[in-house]
Protein backbone atom coordinates (compact mmCIF):
# COMPACT_ATOMS: atom_id res chain seq x y z
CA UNK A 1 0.00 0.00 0.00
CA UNK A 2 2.64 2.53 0.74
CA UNK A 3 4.55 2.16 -2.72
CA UNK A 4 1.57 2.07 -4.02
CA UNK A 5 0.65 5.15 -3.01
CA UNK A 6 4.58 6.54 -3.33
CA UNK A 7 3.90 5.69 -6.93
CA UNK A 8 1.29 8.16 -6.94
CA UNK A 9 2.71 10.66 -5.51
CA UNK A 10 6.11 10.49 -7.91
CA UNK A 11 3.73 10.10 -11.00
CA UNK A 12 2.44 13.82 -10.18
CA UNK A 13 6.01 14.44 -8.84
CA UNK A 14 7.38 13.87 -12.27
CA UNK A 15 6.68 16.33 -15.53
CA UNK A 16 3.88 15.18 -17.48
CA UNK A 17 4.19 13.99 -21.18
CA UNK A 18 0.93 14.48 -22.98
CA UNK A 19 -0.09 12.18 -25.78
CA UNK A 20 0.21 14.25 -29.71
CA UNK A 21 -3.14 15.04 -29.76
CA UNK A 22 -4.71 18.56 -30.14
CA UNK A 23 -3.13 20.91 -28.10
CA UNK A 24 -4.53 22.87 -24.87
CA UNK A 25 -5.39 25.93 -24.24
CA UNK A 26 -2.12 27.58 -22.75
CA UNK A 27 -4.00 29.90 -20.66
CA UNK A 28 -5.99 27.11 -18.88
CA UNK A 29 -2.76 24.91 -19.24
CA UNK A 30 -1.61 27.27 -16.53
CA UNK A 31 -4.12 27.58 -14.31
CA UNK A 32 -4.54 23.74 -14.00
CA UNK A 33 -1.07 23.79 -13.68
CA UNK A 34 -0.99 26.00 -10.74
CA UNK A 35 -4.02 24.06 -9.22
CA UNK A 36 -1.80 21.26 -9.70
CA UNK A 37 1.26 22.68 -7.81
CA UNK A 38 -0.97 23.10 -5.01
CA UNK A 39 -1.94 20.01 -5.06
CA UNK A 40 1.58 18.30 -5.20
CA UNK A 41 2.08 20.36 -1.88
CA UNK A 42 -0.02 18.99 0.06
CA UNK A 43 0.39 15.54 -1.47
CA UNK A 44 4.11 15.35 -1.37
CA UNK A 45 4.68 15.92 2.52
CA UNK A 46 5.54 12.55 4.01
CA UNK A 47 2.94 12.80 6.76
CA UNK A 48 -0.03 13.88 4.43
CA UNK A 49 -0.66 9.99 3.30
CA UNK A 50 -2.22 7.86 5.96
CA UNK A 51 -2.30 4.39 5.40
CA UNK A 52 -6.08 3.72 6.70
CA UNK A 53 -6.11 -0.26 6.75
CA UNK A 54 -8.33 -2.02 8.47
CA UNK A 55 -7.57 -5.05 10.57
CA UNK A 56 -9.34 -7.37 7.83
CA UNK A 57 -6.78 -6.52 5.50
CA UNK A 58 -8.64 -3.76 3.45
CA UNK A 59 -7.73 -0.32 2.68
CA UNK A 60 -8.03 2.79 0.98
CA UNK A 61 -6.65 3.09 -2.73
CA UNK A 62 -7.63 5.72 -5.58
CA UNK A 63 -9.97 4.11 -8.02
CA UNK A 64 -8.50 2.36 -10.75
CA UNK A 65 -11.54 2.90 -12.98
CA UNK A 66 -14.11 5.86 -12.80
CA UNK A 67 -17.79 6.69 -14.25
CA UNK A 68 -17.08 9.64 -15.98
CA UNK A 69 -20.83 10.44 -17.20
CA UNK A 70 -22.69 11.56 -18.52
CA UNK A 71 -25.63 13.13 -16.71
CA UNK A 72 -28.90 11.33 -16.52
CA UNK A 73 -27.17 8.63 -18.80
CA UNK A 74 -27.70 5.94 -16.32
CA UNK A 75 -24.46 6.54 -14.35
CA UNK A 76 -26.39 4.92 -10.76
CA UNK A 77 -27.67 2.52 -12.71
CA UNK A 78 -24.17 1.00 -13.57
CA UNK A 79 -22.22 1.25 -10.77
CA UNK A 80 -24.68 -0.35 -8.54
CA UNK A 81 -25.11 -3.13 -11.46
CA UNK A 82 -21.12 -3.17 -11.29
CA UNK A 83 -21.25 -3.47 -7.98
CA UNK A 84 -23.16 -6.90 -8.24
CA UNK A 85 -19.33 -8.24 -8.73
CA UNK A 86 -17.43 -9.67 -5.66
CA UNK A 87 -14.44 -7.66 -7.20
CA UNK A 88 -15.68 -4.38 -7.34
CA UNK A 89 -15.52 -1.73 -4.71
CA UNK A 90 -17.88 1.28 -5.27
CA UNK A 91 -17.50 4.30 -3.53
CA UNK A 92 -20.94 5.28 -2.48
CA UNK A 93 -21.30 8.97 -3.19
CA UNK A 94 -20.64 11.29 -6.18
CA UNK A 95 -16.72 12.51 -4.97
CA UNK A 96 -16.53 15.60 -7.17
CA UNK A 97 -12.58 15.57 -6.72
CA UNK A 98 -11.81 16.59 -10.49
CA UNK A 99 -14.01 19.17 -10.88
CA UNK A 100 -14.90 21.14 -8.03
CA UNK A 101 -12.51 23.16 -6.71
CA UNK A 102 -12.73 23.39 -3.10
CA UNK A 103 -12.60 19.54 -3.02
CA UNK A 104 -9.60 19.26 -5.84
CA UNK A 105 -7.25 21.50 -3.58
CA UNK A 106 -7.67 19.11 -0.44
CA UNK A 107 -5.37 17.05 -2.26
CA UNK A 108 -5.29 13.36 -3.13
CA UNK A 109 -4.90 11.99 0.70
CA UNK A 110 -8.66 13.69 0.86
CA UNK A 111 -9.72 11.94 -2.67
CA UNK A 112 -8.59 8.70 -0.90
CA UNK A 113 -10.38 8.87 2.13
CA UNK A 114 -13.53 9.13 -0.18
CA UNK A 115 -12.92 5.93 -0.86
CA UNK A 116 -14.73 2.42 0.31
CA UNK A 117 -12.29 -0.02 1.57
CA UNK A 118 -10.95 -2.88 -0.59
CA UNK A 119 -8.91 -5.43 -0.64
CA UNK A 120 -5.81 -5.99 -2.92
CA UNK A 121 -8.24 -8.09 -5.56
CA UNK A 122 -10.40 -5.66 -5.97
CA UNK A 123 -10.90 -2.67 -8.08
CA UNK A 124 -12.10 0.74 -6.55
CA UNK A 125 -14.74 2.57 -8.65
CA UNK A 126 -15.94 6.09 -8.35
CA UNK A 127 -18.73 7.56 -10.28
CA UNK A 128 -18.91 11.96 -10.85
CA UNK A 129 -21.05 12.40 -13.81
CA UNK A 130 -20.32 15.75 -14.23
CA UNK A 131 -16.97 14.55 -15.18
CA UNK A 132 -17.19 14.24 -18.90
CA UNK A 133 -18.44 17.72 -19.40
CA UNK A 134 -15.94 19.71 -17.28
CA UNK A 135 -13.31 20.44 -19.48
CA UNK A 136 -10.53 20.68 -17.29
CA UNK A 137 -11.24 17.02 -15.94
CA UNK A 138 -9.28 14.88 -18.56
CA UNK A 139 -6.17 16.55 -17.85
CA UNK A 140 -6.00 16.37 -13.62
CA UNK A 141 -7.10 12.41 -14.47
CA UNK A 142 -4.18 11.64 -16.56
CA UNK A 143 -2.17 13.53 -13.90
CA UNK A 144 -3.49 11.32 -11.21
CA UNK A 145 -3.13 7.98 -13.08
CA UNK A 146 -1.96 7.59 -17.41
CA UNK A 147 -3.75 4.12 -16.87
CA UNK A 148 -7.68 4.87 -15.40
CA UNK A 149 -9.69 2.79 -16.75
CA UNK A 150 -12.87 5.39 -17.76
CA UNK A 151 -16.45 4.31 -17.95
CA UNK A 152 -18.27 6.01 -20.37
CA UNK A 153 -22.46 5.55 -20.35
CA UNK A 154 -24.82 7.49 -22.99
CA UNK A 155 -28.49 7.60 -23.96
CA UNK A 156 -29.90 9.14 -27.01
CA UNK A 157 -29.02 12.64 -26.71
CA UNK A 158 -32.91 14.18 -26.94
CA UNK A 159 -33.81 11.39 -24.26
CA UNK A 160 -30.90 12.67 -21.93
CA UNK A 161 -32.00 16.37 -22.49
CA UNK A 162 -35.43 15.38 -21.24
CA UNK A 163 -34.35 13.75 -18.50
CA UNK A 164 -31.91 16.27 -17.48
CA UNK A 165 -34.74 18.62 -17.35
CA UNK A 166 -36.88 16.58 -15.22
CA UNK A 167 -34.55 16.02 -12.23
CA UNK A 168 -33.77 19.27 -12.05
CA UNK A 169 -37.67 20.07 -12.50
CA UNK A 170 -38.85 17.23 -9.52
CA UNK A 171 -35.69 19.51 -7.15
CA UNK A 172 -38.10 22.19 -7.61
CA UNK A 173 -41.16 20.76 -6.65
CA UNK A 174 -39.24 19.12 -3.89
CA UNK A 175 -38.39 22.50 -1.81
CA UNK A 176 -42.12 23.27 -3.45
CA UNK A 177 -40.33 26.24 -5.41
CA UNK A 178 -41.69 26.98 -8.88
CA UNK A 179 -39.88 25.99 -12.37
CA UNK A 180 -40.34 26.94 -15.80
CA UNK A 181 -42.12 24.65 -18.30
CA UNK A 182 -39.57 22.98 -20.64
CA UNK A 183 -40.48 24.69 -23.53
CA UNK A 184 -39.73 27.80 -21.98
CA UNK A 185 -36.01 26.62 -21.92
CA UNK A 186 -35.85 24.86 -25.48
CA UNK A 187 -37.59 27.71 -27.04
CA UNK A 188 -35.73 31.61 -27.30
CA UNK A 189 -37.24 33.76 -29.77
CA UNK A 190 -39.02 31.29 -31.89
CA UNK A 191 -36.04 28.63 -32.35
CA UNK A 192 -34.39 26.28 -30.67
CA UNK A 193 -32.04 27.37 -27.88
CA UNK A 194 -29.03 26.16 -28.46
CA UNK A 195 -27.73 27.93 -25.51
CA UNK A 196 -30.00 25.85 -23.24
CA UNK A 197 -27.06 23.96 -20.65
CA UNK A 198 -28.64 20.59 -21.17
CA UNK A 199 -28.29 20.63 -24.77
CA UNK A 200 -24.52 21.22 -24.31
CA UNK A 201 -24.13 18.56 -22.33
CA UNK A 202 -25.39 16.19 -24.86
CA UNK A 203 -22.94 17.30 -27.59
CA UNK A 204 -20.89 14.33 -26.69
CA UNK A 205 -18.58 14.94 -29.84
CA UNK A 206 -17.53 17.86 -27.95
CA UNK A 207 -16.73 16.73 -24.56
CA UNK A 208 -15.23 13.10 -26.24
CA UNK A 209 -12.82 15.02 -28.41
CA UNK A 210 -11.16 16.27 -25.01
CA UNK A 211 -11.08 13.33 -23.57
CA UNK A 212 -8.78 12.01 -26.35
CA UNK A 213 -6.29 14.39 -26.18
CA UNK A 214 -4.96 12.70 -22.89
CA UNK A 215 -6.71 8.69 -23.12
CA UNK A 216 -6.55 6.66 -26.29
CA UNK A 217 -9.93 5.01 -27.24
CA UNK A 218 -9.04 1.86 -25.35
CA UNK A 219 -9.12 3.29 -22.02
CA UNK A 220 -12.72 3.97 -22.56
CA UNK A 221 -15.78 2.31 -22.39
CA UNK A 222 -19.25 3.40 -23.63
CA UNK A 223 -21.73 1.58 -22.62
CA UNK A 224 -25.34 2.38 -23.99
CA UNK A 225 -27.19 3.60 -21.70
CA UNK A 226 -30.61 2.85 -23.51
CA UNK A 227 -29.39 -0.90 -24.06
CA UNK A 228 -29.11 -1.31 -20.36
CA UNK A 229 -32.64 -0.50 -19.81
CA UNK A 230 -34.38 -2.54 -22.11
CA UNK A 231 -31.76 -5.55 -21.52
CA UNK A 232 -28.53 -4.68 -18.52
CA UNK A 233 -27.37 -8.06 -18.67
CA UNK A 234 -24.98 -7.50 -22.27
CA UNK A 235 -23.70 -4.14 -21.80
CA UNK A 236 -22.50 -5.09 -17.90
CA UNK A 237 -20.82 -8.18 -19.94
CA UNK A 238 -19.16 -6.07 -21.97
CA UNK A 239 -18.08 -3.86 -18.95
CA UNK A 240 -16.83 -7.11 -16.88
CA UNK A 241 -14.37 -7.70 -20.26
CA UNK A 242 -13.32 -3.99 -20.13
CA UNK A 243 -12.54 -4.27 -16.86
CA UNK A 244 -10.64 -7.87 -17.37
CA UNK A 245 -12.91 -9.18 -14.39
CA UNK A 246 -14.14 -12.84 -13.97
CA UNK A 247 -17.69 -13.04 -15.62
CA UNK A 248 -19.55 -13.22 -11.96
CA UNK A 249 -23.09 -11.46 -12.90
CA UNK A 250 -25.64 -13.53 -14.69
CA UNK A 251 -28.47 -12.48 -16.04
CA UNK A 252 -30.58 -14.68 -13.05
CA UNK A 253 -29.13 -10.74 -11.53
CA UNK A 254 -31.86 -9.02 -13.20
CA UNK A 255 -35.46 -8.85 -13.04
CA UNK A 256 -38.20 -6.55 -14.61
CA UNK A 257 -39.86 -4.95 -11.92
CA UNK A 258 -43.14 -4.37 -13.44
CA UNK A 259 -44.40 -1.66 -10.95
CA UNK A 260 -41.59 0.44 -11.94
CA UNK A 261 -40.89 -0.35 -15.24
CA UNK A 262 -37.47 -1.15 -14.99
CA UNK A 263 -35.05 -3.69 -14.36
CA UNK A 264 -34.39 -4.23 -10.39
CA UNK A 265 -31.29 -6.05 -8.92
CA UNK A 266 -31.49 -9.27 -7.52
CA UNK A 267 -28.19 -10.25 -4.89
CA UNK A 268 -27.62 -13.56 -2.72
CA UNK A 269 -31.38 -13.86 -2.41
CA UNK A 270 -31.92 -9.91 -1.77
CA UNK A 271 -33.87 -7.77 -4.04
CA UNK A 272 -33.25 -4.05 -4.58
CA UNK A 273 -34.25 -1.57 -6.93
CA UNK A 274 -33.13 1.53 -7.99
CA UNK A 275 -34.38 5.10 -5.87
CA UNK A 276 -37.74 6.26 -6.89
CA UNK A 277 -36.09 9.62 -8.11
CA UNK A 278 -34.79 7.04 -11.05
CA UNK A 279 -37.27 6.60 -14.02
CA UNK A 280 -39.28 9.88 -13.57
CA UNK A 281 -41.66 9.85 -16.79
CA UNK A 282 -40.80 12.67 -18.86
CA UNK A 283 -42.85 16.13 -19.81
CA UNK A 284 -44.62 16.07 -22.65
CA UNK A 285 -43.44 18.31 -25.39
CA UNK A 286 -44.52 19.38 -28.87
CA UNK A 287 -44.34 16.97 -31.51
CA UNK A 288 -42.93 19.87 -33.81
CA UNK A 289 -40.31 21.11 -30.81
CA UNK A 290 -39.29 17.71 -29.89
CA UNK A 291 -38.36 16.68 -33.98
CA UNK A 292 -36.35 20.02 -33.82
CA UNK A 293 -34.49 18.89 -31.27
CA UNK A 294 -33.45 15.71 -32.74
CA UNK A 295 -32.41 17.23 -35.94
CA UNK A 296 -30.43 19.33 -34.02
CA UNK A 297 -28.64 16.40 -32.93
CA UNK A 298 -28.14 14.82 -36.23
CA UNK A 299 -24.75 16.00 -37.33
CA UNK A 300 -23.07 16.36 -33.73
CA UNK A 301 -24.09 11.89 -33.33
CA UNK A 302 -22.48 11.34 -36.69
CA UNK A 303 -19.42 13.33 -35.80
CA UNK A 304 -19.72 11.26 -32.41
CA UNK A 305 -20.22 7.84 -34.68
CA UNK A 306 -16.87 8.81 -36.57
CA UNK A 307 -14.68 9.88 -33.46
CA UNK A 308 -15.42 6.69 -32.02
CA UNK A 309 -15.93 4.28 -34.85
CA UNK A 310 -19.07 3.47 -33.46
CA UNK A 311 -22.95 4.22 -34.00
CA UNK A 312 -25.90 4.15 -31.85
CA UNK A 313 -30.00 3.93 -32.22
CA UNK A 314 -30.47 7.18 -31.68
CA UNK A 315 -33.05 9.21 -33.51
């Protein structure tokens, strides 16, 4: 445990090489970089890392793989259908260590004690959704560890917009304040508003393309997020060979819960389904509005398709 996490401290220690790929932004180059030096400080000093073992043998490690998003793509979903696996350690709340700033200058020794313990077998997973769409997340990752496994999971881009809207929507009606109808937030001046932050968020092209400058395509893993609602068991497969783990879920791990309308979880005998926040239905928006918004979508999936050499049934 301590060279393991000696290694992680020299790996920020030493200068970073970036991968050719399109170059950064010098002016936020620096102010990550600064971010970073701060960082180093307070993860360099001998006495900041605490070895916090416990007397079966587990510890705390940084994740070797992390959810990186996307928002309302099914992110819960996954990890606790990952988490079905003897091998997997899930930490249990979104850590928000890359990406907000408060918690990214507590240094890594905080990031770690985020973390659930494990043992040596295992592999410690954290899931941030905001992640994919913060663009100065890719970079502090690579900084932390070249190797992270990333976990990629994404629903048809009108679907997630919808959805986005919704949570946020229900969060209103929650704390019983009021929120605008949807339209008023797709809709400026007659058109489609483009500017609208859940619309951004599903330009996946976008967010992927920084992503690559620092992880080749191999290092991550997009599972479809509308695949694993209809049928989880193929796409957590696929994950299980991502993540070179013994195949250990089966598909006697899933049941459609009929009252909810989605798949539930079924472990050692115990059944468990997702919150009740989860599968919200949707608002109901124009016909005419709604096929605007998926031919706005058209050319930013195909440029999607072609950066990863993949499609999806999306409209």
């Amino acid at each position: 445990m301590a060279a393991f996490l000696l290694g992680a401290v020299l790996l920020i220690v030493q200068p970073q090489i970036v991968p050719s790929r399109p170059a950064i932004n010098s002016n936020a180059e620096t102010s990550s970089q600064s971010v970073q030096r701060e960082l180093l400080k307070k993860t360099s000093q001998k006495n900041d890392f605490k070895e916090n073992i416990h007397s079966n043998g587990s510890c705390q490690q940084l994740p070797q793989t992390i959810i990186i998003g996307v928002r309302k793509g099914g992110t819960r979903a996954l990890l606790e259908m990952l988490s079905l696996h003897p091998d997997i350690a899930a930490a249990e709340s979104e850590v928000h260590f890359f990406d907000w700033e408060d918690h990214y200058r507590n240094g890594l020794q905080w990031y770690i004690n985020q973390m659930p313990f494990s043992y040596p077998h295992q592999i410690t997973v954290e899931k941030t959704p905001a992640y994919f769409t913060s663009p100065k997340v890719p970079e502090r990752v690579y900084n932390v560890n070249q190797s992270m496994r990333l976990l990629l999971i994404l629903r048809d881009p009108s679907e997630r917009v919808l959805s986005d809207y919704t949570q946020v929507f229900y969060n209103h009606m929650q704390k019983h304040k009021p929120y605008p109808s949807i339209e008023q937030f797709l809709v400026k001046h007659g058109e489609l508003n483009v500017d609208y932050k859940a619309i951004n968020r599903s330009l996946y092209y976008i967010h992927m393309q920084n992503w690559l400058k620092y992880f080749p395509l191999d290092h991550i893993h997009i599972v479809d997020g509308d695949k694993l609602i209809k049928d989880p068991f193929p796409e957590i497969e696929k994950v299980e060979r991502f993540l070179k783990l013994s195949p250990q879920i089966n598909a006697s791990n899933f049941y459609f819960n009929k009252t909810k309308g989605f798949y539930c979880l079924r472990d050692s005998g115990r059944e468990r389904c997702l919150h009740e926040s989860k599968g919200r239905a949707h608002p109901q928006v124009d016909p005419r509005l709604l096929e605007k918004l998926q031919e706005y979508f058209h050319e930013p999936n195909k440029k999607f398709f072609e950066l990863v050499g993949r499609t999806f049934d999306w409209h």
